[in-house]
N, C-alpha and C. Protein backbone atom coordinates (compact mmCIF):
# COMPACT_ATOMS: atom_id res chain seq x y z
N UNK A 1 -18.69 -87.48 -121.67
CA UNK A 1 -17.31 -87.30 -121.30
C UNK A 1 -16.51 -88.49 -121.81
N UNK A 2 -15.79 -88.70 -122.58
CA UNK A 2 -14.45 -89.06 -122.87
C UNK A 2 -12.97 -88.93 -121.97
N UNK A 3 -12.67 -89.85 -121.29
CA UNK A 3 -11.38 -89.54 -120.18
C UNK A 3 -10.86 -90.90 -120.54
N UNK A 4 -9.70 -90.00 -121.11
CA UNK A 4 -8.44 -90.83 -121.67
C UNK A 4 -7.47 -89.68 -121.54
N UNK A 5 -6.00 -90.29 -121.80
CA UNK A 5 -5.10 -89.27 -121.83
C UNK A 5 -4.22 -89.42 -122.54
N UNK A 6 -4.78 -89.56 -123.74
CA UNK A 6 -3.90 -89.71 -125.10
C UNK A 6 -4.87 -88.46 -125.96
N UNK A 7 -4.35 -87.33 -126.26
CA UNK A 7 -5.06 -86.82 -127.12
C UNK A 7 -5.50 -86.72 -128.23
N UNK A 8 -4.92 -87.88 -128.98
CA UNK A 8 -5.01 -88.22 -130.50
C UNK A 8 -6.45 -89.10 -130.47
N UNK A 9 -6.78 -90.36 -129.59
CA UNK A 9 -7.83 -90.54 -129.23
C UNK A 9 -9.00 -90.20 -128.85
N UNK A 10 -8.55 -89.30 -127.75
CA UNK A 10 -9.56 -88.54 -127.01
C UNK A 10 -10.29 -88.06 -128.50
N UNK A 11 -9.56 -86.99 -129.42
CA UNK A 11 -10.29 -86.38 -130.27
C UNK A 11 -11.07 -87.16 -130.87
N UNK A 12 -10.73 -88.54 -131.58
CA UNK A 12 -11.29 -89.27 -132.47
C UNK A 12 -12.45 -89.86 -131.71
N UNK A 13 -12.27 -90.20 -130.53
CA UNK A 13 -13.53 -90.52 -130.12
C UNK A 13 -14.44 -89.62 -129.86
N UNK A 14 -14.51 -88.30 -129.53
CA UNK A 14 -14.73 -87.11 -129.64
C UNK A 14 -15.63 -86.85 -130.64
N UNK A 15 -14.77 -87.09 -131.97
CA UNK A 15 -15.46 -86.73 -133.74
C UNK A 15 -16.36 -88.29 -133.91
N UNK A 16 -16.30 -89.12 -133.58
CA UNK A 16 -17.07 -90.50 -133.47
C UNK A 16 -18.24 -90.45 -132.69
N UNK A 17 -18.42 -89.91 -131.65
CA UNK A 17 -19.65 -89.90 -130.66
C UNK A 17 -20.34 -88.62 -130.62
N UNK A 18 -20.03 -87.94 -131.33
CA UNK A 18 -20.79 -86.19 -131.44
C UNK A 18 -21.93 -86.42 -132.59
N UNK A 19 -22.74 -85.91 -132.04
CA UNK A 19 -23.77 -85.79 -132.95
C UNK A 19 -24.73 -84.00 -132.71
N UNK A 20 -25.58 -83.55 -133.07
CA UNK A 20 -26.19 -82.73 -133.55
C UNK A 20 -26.71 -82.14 -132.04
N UNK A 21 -27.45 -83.41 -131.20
CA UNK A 21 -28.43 -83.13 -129.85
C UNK A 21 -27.24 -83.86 -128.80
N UNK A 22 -25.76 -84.50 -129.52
CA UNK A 22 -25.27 -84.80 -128.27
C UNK A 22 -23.71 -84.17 -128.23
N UNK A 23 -23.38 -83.33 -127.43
CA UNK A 23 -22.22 -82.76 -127.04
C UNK A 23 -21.21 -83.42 -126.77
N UNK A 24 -19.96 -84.14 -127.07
CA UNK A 24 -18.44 -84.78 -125.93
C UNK A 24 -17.99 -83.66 -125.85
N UNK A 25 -17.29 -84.11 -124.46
CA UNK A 25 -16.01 -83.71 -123.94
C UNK A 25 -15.43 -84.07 -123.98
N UNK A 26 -13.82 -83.87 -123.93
CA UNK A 26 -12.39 -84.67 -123.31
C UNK A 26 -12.18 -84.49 -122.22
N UNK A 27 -11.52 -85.22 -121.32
CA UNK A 27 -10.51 -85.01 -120.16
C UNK A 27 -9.65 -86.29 -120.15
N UNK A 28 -8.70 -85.62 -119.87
CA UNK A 28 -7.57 -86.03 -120.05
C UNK A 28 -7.09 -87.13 -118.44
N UNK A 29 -7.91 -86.62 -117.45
CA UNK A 29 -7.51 -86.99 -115.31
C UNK A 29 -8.90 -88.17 -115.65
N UNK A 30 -8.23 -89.47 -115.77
CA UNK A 30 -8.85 -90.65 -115.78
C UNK A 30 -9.09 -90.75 -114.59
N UNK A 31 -8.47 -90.89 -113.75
CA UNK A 31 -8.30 -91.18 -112.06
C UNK A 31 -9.86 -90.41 -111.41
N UNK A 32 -9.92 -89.29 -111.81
CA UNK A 32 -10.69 -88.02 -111.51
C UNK A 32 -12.12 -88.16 -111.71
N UNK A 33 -12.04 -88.64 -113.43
CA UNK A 33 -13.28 -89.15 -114.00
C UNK A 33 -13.82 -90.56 -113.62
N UNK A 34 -13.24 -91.08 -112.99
CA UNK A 34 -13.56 -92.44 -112.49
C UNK A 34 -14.26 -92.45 -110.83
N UNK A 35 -13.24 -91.62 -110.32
CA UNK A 35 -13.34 -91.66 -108.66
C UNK A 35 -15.39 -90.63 -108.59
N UNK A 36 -15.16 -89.41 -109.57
CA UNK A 36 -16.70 -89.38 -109.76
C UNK A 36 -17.48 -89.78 -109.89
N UNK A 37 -17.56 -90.65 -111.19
CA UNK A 37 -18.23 -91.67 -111.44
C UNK A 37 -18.68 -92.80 -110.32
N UNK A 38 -18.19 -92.74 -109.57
CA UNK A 38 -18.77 -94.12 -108.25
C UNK A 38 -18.34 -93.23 -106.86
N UNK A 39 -18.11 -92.25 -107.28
CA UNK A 39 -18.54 -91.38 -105.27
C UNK A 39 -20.02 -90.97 -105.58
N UNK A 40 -20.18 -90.34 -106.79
CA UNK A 40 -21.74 -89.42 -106.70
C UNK A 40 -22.46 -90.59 -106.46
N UNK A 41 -22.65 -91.96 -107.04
CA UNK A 41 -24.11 -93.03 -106.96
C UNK A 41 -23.82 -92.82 -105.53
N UNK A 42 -22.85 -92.67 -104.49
CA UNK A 42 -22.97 -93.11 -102.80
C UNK A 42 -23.50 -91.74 -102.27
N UNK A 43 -22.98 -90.29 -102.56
CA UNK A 43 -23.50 -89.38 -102.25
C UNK A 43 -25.26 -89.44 -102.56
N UNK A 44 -25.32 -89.72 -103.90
CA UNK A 44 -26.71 -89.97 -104.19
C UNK A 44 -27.98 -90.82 -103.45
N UNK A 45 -27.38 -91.77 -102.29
CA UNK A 45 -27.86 -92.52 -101.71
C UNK A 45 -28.09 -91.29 -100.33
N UNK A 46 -27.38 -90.88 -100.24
CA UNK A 46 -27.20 -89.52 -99.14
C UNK A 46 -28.19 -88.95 -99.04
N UNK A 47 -27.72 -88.44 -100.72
CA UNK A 47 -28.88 -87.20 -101.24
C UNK A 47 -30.88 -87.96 -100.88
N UNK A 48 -31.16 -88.66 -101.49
CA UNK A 48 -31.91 -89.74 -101.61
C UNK A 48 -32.77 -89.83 -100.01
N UNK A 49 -31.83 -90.35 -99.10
CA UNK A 49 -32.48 -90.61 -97.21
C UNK A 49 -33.03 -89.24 -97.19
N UNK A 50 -32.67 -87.84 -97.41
CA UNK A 50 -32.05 -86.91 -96.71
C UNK A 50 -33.79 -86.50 -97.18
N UNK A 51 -34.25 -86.66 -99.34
CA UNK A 51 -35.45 -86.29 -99.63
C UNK A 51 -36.93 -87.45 -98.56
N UNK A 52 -36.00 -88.73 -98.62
CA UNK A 52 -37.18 -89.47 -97.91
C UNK A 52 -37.42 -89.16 -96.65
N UNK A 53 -36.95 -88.43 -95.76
CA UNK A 53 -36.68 -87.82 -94.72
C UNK A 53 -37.78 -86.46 -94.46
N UNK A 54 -37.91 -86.07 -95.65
CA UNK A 54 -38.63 -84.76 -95.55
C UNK A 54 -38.07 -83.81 -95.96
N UNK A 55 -36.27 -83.86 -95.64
CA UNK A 55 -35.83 -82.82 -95.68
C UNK A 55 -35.98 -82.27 -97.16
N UNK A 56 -35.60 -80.49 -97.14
CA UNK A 56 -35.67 -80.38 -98.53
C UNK A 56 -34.54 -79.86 -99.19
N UNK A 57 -34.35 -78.68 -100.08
CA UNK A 57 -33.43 -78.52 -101.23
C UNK A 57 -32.51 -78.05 -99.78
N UNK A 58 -32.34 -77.17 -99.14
CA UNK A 58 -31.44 -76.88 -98.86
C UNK A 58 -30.33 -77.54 -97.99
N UNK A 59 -30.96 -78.72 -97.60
CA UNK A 59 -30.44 -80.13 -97.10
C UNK A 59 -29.63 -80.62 -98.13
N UNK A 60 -30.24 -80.88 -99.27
CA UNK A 60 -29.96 -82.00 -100.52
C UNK A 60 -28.88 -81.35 -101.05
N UNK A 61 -28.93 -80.19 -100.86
CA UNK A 61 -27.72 -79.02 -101.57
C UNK A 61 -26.45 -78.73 -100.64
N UNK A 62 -26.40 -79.16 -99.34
CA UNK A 62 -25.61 -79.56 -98.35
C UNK A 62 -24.87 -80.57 -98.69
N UNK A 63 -25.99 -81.72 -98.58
CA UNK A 63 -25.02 -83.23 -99.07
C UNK A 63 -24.29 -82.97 -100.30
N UNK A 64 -25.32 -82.66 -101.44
CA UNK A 64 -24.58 -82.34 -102.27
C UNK A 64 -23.18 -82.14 -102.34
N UNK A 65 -22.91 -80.59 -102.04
CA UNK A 65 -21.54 -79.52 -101.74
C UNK A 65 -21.01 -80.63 -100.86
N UNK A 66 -21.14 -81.33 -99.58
CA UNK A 66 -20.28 -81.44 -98.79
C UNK A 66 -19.81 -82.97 -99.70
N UNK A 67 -20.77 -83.48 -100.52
CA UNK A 67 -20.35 -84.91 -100.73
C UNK A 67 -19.10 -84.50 -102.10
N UNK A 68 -19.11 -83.34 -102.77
CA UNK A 68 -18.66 -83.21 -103.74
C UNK A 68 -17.28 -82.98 -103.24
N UNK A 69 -16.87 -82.36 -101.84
CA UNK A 69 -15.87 -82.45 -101.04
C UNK A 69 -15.09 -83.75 -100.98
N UNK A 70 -15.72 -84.69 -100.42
CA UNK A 70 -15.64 -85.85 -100.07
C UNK A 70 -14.80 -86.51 -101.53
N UNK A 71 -15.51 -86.29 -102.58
CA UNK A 71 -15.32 -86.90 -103.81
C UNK A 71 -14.12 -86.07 -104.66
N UNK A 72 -13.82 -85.07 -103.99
CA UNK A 72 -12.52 -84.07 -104.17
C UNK A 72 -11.26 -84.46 -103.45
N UNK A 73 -11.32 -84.70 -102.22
CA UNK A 73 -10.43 -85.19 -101.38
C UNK A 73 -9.99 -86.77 -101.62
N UNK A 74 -11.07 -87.25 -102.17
CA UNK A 74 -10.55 -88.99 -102.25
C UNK A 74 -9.92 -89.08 -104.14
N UNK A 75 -10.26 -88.25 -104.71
CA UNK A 75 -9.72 -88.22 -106.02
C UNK A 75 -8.43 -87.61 -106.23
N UNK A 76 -8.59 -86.24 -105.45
CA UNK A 76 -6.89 -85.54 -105.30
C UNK A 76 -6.03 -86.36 -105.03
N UNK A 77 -6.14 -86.97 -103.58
CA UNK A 77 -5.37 -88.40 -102.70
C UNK A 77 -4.89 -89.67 -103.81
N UNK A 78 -5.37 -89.73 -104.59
CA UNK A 78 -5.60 -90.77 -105.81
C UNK A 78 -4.91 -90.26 -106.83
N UNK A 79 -4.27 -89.08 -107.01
CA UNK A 79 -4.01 -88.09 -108.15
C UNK A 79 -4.84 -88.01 -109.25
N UNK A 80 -6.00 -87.87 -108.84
CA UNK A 80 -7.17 -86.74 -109.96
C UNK A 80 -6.54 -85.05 -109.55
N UNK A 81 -7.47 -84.74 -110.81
CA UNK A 81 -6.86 -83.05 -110.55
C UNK A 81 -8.51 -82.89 -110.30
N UNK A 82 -8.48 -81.16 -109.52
CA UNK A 82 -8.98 -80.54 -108.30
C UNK A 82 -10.25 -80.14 -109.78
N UNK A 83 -9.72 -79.57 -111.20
CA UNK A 83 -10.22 -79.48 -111.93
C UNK A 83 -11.85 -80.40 -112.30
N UNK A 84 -10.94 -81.29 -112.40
CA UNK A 84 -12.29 -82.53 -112.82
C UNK A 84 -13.58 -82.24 -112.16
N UNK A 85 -13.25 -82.14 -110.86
CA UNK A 85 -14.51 -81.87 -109.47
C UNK A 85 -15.59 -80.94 -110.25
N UNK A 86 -14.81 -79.77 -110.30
CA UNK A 86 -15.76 -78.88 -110.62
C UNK A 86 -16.17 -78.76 -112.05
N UNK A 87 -15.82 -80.07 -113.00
CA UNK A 87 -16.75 -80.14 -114.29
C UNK A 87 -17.64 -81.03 -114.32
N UNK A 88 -17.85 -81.79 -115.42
CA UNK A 88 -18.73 -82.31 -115.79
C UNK A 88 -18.41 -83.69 -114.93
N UNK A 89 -17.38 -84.07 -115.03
CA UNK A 89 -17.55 -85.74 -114.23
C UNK A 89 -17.43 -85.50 -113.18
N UNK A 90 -17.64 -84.34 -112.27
CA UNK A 90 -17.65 -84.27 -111.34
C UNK A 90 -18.54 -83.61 -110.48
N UNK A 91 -19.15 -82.47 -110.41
CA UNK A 91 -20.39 -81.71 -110.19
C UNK A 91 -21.66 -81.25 -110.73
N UNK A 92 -21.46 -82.08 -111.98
CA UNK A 92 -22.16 -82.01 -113.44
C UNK A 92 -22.71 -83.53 -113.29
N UNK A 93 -22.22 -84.38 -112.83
CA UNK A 93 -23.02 -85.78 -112.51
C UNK A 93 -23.10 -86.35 -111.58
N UNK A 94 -22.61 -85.29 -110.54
CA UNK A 94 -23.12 -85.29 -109.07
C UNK A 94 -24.79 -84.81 -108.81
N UNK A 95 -24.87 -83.45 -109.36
CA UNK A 95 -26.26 -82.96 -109.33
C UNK A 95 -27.60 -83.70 -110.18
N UNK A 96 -26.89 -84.41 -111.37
CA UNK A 96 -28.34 -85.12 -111.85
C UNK A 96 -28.28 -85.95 -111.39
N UNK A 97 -27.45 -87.21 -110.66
CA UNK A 97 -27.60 -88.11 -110.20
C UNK A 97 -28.44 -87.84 -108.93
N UNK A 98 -28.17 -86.95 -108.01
CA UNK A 98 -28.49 -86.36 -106.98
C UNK A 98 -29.80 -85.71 -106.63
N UNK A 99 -30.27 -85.32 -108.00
CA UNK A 99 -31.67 -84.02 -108.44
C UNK A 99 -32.71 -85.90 -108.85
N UNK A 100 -32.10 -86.60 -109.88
CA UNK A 100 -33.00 -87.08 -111.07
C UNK A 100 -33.95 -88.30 -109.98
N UNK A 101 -35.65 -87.80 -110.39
CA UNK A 101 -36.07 -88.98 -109.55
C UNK A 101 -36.05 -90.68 -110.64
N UNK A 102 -35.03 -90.41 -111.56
CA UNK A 102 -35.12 -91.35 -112.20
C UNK A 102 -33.46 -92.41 -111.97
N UNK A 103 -32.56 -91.47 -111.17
CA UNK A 103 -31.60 -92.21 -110.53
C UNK A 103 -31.95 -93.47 -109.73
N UNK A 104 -31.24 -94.43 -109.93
CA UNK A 104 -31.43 -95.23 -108.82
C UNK A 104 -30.88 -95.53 -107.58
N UNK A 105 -29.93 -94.59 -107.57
CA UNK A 105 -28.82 -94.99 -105.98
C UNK A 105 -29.90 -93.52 -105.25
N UNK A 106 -30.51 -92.34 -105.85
CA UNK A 106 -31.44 -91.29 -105.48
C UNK A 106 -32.33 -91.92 -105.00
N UNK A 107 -33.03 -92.85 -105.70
CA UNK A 107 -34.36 -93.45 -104.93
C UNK A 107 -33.86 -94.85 -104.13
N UNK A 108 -33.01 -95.73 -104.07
CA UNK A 108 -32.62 -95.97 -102.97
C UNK A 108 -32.53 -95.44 -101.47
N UNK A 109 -31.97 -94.48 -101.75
CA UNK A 109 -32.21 -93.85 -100.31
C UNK A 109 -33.12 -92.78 -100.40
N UNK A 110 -34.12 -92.54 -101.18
CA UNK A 110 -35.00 -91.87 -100.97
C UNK A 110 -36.17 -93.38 -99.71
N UNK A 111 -35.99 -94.14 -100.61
CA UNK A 111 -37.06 -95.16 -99.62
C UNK A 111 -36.15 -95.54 -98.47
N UNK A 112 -34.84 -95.51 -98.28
CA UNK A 112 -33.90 -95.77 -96.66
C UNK A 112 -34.56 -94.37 -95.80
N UNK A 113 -34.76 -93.41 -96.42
CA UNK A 113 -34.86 -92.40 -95.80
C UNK A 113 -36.49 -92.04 -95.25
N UNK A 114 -37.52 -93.30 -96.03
CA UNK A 114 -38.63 -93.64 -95.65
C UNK A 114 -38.95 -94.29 -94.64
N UNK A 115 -38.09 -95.21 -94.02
CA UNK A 115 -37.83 -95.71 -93.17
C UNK A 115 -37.67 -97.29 -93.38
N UNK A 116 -37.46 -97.78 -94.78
CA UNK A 116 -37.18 -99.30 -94.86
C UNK A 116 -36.30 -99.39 -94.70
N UNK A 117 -35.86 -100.52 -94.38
CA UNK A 117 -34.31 -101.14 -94.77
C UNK A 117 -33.63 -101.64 -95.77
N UNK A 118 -32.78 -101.83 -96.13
CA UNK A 118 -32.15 -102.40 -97.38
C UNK A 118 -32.31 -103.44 -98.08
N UNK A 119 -32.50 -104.49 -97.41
CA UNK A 119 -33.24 -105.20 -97.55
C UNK A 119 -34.95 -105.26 -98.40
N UNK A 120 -35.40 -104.38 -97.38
CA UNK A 120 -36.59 -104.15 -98.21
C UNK A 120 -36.59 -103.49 -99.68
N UNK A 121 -35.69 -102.12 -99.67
CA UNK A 121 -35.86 -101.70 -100.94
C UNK A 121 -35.18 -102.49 -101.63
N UNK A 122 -33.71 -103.35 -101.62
CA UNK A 122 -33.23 -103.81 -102.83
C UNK A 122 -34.06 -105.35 -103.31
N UNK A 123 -34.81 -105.79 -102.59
CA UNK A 123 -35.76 -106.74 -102.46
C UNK A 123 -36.65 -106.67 -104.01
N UNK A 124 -36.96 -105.21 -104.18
CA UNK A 124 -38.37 -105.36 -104.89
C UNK A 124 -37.54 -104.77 -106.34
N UNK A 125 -36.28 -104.57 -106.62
CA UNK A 125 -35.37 -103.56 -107.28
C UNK A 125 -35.15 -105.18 -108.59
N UNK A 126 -35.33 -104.65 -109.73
CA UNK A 126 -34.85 -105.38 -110.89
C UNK A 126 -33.50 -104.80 -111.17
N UNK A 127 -33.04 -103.65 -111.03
CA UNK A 127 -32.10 -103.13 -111.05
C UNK A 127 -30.57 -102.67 -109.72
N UNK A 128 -29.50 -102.62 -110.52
CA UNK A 128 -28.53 -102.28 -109.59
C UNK A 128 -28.74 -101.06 -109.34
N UNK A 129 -28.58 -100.75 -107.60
CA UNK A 129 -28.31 -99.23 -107.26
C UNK A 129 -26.61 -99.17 -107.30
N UNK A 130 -25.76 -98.64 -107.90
CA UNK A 130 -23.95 -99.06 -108.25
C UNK A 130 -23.70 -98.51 -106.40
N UNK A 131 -24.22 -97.52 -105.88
CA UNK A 131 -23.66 -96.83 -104.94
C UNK A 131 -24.18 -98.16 -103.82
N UNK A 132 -24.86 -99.16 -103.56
CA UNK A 132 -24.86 -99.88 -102.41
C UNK A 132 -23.47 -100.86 -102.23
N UNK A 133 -23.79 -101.36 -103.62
CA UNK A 133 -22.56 -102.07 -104.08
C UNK A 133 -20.90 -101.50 -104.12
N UNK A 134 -20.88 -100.50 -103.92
CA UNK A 134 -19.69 -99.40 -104.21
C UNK A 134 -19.52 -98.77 -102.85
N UNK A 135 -19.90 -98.77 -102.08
CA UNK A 135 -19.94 -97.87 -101.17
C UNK A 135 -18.96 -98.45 -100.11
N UNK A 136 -18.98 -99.67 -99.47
CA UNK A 136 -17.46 -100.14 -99.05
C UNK A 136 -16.35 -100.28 -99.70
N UNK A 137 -16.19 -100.34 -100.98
CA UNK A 137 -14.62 -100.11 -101.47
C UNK A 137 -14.50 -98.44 -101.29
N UNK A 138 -15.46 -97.65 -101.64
CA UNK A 138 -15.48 -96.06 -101.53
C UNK A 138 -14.55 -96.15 -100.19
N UNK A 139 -14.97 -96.11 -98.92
CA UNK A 139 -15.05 -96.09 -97.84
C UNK A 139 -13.40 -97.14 -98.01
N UNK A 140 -13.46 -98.18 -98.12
CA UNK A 140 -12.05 -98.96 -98.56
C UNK A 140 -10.89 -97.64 -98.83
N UNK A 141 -11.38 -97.44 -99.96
CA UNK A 141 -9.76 -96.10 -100.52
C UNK A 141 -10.04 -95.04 -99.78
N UNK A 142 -10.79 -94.86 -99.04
CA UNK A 142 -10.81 -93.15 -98.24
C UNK A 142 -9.77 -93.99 -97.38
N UNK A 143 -9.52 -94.63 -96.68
CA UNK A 143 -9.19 -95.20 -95.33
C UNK A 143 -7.87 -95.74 -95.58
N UNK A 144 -7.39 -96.02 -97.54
CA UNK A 144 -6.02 -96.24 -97.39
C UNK A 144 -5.40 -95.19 -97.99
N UNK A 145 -6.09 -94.11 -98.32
CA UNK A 145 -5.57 -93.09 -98.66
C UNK A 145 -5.51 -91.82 -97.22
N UNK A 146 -6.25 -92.18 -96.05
CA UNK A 146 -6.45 -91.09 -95.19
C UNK A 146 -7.00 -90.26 -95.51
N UNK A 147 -8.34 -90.17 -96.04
CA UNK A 147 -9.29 -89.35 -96.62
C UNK A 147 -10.54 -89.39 -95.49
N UNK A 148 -11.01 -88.19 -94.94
CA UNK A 148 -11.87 -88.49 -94.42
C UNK A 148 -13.47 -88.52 -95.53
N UNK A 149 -14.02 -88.96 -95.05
CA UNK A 149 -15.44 -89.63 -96.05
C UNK A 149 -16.94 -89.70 -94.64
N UNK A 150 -16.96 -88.64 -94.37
CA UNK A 150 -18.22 -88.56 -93.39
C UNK A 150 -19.75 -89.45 -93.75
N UNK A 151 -19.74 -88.73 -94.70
CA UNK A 151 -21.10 -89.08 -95.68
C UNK A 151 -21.28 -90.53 -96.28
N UNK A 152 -20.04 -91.12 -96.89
CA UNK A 152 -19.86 -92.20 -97.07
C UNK A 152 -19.71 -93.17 -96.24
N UNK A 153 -19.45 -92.79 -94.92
CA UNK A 153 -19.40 -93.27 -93.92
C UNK A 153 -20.31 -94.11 -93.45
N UNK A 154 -21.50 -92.63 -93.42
CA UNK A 154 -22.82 -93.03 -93.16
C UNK A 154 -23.76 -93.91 -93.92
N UNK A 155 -23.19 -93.64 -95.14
CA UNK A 155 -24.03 -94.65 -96.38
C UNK A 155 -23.54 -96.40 -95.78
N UNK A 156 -22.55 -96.07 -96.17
CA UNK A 156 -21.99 -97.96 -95.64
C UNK A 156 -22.85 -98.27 -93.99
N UNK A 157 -22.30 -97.45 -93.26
CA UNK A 157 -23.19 -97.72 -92.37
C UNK A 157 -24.98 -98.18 -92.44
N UNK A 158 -25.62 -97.44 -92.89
CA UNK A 158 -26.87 -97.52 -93.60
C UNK A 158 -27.44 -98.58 -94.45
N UNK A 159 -26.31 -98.91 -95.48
CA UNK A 159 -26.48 -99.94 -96.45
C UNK A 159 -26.03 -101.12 -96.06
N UNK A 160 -25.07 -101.33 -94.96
CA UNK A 160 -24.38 -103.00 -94.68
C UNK A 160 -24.29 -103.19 -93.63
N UNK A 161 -25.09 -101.88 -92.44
CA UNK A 161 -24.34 -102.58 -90.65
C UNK A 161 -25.84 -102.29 -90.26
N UNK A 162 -26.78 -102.13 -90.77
CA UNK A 162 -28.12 -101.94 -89.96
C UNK A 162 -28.47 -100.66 -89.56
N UNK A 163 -28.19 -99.77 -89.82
CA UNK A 163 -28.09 -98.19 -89.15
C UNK A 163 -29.31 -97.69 -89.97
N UNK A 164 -29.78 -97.01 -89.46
CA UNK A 164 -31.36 -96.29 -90.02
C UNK A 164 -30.89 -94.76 -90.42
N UNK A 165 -31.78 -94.15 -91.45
CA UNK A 165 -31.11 -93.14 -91.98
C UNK A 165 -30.97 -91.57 -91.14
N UNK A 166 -32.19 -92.02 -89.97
CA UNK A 166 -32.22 -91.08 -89.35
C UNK A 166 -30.67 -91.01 -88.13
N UNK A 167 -30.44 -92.09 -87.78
CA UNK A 167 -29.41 -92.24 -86.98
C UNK A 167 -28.22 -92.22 -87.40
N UNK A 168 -28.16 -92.22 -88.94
CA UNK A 168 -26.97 -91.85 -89.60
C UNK A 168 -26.87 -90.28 -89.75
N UNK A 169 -28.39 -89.68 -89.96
CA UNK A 169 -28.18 -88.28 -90.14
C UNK A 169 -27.52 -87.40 -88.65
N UNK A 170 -27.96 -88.25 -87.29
CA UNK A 170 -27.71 -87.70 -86.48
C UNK A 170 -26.65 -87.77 -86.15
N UNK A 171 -25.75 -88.59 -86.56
CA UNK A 171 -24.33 -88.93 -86.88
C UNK A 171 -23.24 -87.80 -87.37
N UNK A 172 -23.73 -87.49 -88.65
CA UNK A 172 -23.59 -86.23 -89.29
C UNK A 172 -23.47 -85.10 -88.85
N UNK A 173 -24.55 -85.01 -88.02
CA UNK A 173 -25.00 -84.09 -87.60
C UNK A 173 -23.96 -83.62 -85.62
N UNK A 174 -23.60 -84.83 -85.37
CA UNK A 174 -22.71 -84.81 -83.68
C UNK A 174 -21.25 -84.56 -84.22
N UNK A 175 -20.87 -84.82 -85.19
CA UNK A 175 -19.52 -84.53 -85.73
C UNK A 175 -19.03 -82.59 -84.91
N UNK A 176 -17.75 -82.72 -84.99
CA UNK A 176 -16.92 -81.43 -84.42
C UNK A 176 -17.30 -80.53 -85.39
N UNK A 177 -17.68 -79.28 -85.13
CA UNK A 177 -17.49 -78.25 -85.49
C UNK A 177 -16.19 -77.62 -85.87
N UNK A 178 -16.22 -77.28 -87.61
CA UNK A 178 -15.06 -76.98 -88.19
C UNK A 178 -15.72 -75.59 -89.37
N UNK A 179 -14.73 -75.67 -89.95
CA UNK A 179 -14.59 -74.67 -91.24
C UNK A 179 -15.23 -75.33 -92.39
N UNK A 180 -15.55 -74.82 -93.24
CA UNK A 180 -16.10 -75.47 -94.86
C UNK A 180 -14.84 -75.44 -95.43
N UNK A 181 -13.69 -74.74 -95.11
CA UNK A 181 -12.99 -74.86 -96.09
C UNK A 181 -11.70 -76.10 -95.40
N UNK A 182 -11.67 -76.27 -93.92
CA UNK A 182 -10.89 -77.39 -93.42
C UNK A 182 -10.46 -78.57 -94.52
């Protein structure tokens, strides 16, 4: 993906980075392509507890959908368009981030969801998980935009106040009964 919003660019970078086995896109909703880009690594930490947990696809496909919400509502609020969500920088790198056991904000909370702490997993980690690190400014712009952010909620909680993944799920889980489409 290419997200710029100059279209004379967009193309050229477009005809510059295409090759034979690799596809670009354009989009034009920078805001959109960005706010994706660093909600999915925190959903992914979601996704991640939810597999270390036991739970299975139809859990992970919950967080998923509901985190892709989350990452809809804080990008709209931001002026991304509703569009973006449902392409590629948006539900298109929500799910491999989310699916790949080669993610790292995925196996982050695949081992929170084992029952270590943060500590422990980022301890043994040569690498950045972006969503531990990201996950209070996330939580930051939901809160000055009036976005609610359930899931993200729970991640920050999880990743910086001591909260265990199971007690975040049950968290999740005591929330009011509403609509999917609320």
């Amino acid at each position: 993906m290419v997200a710029i919003d100059d279209e004379v660019i967009a193309a050229e970078l477009q005809r510059i980075f295409s090759r034979p086995s690799l596809r670009i896109y354009t989009n034009p909703d920078v805001v959109g392509c960005e706010v994706g880009g660093v909600v999915k690594n925190v959903i992914a930490i979601a996704s991640g507890m939810a597999g270390g947990m036991g739970f299975g696809d139809n859990t992970r496909a919950t967080l998923i959908t509901r985190g892709l919400a989350e990452m809809t509502r804080l990008g709209m609020a931001m002026g991304g368009q509703a569009s973006t969500f449902a392409g590629l920088a948006g539900i298109g790198d929500l799910i491999a981030t989310c699916s790949s056991t080669q993610s790292r904000n995925n196996m982050v909370g695949y081992e929170l969801g084992q029952g270590k702490s943060i500590d422990e997993v980022t301890r043994g980690m040569t690498m950045v998980a972006e969503g531990v690190k990201s996950s209070p400014s996330v939580l930051d712009l939901a809160r000055r935009h009036a976005v609610e952010m359930p899931i993200t909620e729970q991640v920050v909680a999880v990743c910086h106040h001591g909260k265990n993944a199971a007690e975040a799920l049950a968290a999740l889980m005591q929330r009011s009964r509403k609509s999917e489409l609320d």
